[in-house]
N, C-alpha and C. Protein backbone atom coordinates (compact mmCIF):
# COMPACT_ATOMS: atom_id res chain seq x y z
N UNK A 1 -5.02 -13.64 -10.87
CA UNK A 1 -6.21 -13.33 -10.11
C UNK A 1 -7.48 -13.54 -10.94
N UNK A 2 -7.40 -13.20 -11.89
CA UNK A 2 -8.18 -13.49 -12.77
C UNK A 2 -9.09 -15.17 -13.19
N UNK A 3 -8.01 -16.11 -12.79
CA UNK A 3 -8.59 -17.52 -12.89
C UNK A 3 -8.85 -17.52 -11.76
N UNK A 4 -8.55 -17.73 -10.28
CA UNK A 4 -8.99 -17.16 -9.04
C UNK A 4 -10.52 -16.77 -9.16
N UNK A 5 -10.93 -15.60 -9.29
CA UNK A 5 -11.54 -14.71 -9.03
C UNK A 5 -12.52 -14.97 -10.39
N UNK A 6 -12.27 -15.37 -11.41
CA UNK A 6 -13.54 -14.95 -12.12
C UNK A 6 -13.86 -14.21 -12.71
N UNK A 7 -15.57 -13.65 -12.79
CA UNK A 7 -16.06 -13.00 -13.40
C UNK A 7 -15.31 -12.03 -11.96
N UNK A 8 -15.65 -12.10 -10.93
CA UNK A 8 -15.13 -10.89 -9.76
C UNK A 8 -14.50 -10.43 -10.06
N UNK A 9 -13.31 -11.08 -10.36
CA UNK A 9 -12.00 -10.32 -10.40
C UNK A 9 -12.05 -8.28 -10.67
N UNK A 10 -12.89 -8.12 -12.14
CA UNK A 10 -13.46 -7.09 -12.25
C UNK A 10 -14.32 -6.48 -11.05
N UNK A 11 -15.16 -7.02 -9.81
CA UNK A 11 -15.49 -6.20 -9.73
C UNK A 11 -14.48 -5.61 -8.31
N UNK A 12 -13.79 -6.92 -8.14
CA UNK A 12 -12.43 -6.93 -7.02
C UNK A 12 -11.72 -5.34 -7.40
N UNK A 13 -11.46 -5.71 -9.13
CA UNK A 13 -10.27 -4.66 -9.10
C UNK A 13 -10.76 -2.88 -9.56
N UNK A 14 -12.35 -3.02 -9.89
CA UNK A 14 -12.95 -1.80 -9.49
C UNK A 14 -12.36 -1.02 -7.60
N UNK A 15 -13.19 -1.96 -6.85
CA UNK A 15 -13.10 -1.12 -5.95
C UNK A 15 -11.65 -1.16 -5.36
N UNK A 16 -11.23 -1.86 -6.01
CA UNK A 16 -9.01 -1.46 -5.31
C UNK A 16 -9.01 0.24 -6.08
N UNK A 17 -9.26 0.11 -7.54
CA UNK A 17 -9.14 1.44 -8.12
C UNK A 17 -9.89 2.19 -7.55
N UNK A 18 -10.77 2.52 -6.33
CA UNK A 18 -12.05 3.18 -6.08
C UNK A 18 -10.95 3.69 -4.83
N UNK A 19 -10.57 2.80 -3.46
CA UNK A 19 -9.77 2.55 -2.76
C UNK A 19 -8.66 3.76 -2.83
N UNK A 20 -7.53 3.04 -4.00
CA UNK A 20 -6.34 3.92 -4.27
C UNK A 20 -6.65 5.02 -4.73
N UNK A 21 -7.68 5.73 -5.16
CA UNK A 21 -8.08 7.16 -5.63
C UNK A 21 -8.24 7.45 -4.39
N UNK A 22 -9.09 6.83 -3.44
CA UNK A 22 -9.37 7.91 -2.27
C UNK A 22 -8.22 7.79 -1.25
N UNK A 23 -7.18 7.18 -1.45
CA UNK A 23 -5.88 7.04 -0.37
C UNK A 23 -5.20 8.19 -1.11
N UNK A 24 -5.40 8.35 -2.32
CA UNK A 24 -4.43 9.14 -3.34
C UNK A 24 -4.89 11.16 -3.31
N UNK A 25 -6.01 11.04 -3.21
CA UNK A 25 -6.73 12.49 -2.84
C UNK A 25 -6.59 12.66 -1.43
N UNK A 26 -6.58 11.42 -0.50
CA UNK A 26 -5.89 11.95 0.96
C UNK A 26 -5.02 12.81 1.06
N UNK A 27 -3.92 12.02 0.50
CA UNK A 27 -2.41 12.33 0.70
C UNK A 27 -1.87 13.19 -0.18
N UNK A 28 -2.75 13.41 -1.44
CA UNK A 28 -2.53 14.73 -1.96
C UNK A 28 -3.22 16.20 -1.04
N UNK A 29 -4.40 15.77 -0.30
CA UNK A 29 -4.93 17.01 0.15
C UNK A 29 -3.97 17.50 1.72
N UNK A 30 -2.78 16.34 1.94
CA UNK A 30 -2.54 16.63 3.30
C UNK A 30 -1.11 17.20 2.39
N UNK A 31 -0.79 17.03 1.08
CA UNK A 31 0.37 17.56 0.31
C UNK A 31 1.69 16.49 0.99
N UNK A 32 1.30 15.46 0.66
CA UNK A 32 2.50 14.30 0.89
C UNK A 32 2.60 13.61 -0.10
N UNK A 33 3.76 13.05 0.15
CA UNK A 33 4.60 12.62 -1.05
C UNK A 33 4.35 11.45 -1.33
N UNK A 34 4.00 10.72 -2.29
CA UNK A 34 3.73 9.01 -2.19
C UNK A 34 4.49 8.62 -3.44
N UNK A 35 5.07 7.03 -3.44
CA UNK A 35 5.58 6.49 -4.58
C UNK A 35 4.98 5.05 -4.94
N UNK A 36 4.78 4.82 -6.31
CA UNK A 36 3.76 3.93 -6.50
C UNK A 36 5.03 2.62 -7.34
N UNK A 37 5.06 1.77 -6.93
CA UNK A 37 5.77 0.55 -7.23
C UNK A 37 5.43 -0.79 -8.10
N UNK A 38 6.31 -1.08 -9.00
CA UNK A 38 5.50 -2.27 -9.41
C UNK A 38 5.65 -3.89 -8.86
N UNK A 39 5.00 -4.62 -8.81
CA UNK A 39 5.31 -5.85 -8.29
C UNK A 39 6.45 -6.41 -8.04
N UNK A 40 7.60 -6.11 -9.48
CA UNK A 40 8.96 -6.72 -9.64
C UNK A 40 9.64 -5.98 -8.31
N UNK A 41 9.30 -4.93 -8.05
CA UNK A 41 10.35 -4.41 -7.01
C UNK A 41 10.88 -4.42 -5.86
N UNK A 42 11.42 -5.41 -4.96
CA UNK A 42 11.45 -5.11 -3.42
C UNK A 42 12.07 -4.00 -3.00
N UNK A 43 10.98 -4.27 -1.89
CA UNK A 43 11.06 -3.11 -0.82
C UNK A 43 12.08 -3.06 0.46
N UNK A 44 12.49 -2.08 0.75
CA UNK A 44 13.44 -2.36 1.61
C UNK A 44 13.98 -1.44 2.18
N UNK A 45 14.84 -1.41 3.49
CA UNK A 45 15.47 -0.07 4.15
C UNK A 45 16.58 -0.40 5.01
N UNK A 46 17.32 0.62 4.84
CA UNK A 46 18.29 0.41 6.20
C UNK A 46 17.94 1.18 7.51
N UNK A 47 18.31 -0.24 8.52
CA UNK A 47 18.26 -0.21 10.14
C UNK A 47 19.28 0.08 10.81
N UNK A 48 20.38 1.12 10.58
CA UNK A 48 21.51 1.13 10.84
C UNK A 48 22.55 0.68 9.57
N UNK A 49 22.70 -0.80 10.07
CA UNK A 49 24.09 -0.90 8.94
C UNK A 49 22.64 -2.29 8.25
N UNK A 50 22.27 -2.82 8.72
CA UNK A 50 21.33 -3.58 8.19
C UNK A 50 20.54 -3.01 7.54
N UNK A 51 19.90 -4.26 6.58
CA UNK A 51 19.22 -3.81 5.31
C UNK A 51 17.75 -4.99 5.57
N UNK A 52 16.59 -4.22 5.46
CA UNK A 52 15.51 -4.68 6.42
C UNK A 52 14.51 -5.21 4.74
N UNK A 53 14.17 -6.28 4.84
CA UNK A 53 13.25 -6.31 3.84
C UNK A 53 11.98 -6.39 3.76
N UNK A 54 11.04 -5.47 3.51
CA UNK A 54 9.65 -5.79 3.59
C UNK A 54 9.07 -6.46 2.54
N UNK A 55 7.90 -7.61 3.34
CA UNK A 55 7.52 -8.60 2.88
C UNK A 55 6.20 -8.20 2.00
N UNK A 56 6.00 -8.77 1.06
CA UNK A 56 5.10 -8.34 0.00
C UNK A 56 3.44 -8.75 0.79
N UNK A 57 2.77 -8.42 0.80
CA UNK A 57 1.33 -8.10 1.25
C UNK A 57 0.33 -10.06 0.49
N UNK A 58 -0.50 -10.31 1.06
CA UNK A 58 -0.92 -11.20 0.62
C UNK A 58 -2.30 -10.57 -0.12
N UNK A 59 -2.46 -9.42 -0.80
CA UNK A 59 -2.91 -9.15 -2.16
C UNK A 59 -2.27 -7.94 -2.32
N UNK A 60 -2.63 -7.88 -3.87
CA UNK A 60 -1.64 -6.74 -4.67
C UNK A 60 -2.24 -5.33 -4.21
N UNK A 61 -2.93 -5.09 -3.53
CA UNK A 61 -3.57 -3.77 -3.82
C UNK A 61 -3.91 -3.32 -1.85
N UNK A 62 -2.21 -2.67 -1.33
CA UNK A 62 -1.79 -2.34 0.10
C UNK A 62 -0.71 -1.40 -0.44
N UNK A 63 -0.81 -0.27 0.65
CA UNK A 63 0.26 0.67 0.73
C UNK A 63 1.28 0.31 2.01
N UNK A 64 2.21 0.75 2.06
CA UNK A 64 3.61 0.73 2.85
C UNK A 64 3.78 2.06 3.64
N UNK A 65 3.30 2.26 5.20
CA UNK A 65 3.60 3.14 5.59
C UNK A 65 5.21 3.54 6.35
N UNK A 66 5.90 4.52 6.07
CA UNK A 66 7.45 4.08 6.56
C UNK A 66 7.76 5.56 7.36
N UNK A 67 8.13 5.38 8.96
CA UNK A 67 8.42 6.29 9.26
C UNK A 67 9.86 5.43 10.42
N UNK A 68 11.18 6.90 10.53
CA UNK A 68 11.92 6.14 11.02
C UNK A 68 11.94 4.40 11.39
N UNK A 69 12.29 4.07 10.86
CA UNK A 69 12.97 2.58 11.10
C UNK A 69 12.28 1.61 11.00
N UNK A 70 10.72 2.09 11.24
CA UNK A 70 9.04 0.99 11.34
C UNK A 70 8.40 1.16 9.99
N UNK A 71 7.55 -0.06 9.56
CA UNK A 71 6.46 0.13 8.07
C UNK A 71 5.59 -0.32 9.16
N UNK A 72 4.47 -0.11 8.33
CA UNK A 72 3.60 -0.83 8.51
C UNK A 72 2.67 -1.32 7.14
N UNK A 73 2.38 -2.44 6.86
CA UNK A 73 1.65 -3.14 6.03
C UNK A 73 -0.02 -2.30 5.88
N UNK A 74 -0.54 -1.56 5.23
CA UNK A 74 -1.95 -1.88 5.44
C UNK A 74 -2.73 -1.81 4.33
N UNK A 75 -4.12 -2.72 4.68
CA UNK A 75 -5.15 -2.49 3.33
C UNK A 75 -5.51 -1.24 3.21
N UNK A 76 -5.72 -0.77 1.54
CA UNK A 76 -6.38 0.17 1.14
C UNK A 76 -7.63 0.34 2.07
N UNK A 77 -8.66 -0.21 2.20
CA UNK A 77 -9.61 -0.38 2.41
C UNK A 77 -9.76 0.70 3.84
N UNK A 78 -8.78 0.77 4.79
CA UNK A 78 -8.84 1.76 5.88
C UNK A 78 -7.78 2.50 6.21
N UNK A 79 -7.55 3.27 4.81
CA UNK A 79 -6.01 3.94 4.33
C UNK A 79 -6.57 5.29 5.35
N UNK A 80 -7.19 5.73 5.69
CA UNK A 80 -6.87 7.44 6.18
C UNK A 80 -7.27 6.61 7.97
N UNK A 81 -7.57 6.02 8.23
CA UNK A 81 -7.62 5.96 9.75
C UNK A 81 -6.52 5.03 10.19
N UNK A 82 -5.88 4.57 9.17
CA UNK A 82 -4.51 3.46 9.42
C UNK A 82 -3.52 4.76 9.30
N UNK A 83 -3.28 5.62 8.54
CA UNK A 83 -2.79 6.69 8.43
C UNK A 83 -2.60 7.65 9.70
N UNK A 84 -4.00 7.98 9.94
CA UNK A 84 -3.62 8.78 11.11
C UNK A 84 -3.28 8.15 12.35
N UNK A 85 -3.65 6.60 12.35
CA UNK A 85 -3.08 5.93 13.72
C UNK A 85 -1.42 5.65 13.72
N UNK A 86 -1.01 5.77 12.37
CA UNK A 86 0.61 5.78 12.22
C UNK A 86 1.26 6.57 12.55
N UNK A 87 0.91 7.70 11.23
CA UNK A 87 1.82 8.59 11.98
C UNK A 87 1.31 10.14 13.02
């Protein structure tokens, strides 16, 4: 991202860190549980006997909302109103 992006890149990955603090004081103030992942890891769940794989986000900096059987993909950027329209 960095050759990409530039001098930006910094100021890109300020406000992701600006972003994930305030998704992170959400979901601590509603006392929920969150797990933070690194790139190498897929994601994934079972649908029954199937094993469902979620697809990695087209930038690094999206949370994974997962309730029975559905995710949903979304940007940081509108983490508490994507939140409450989920679940």
């Amino acid at each position: 991202m960095k050759k990409k992006h530039k001098d930006d890149f910094y100021t890109i990955a300020d406000d992701a860190n600006f972003y994930f603090a305030n998704a992170t004081e959400y979901l601590d103030s509603l006392k929920k549980k969150s797990l933070n992942y690194h790139e190498d890891i897929i994601m994934s769940y079972k649908n029954g006997t199937e094993l469902k794989i979620i697809p990695k986000y087209k930038n690094p900096w999206y949370v994974v909302f997962y309730k029975s059987g559905t995710y949903k993909i979304v940007d940081l950027l509108n983490f508490k109103e994507e939140y409450i329209s989920f679940f």
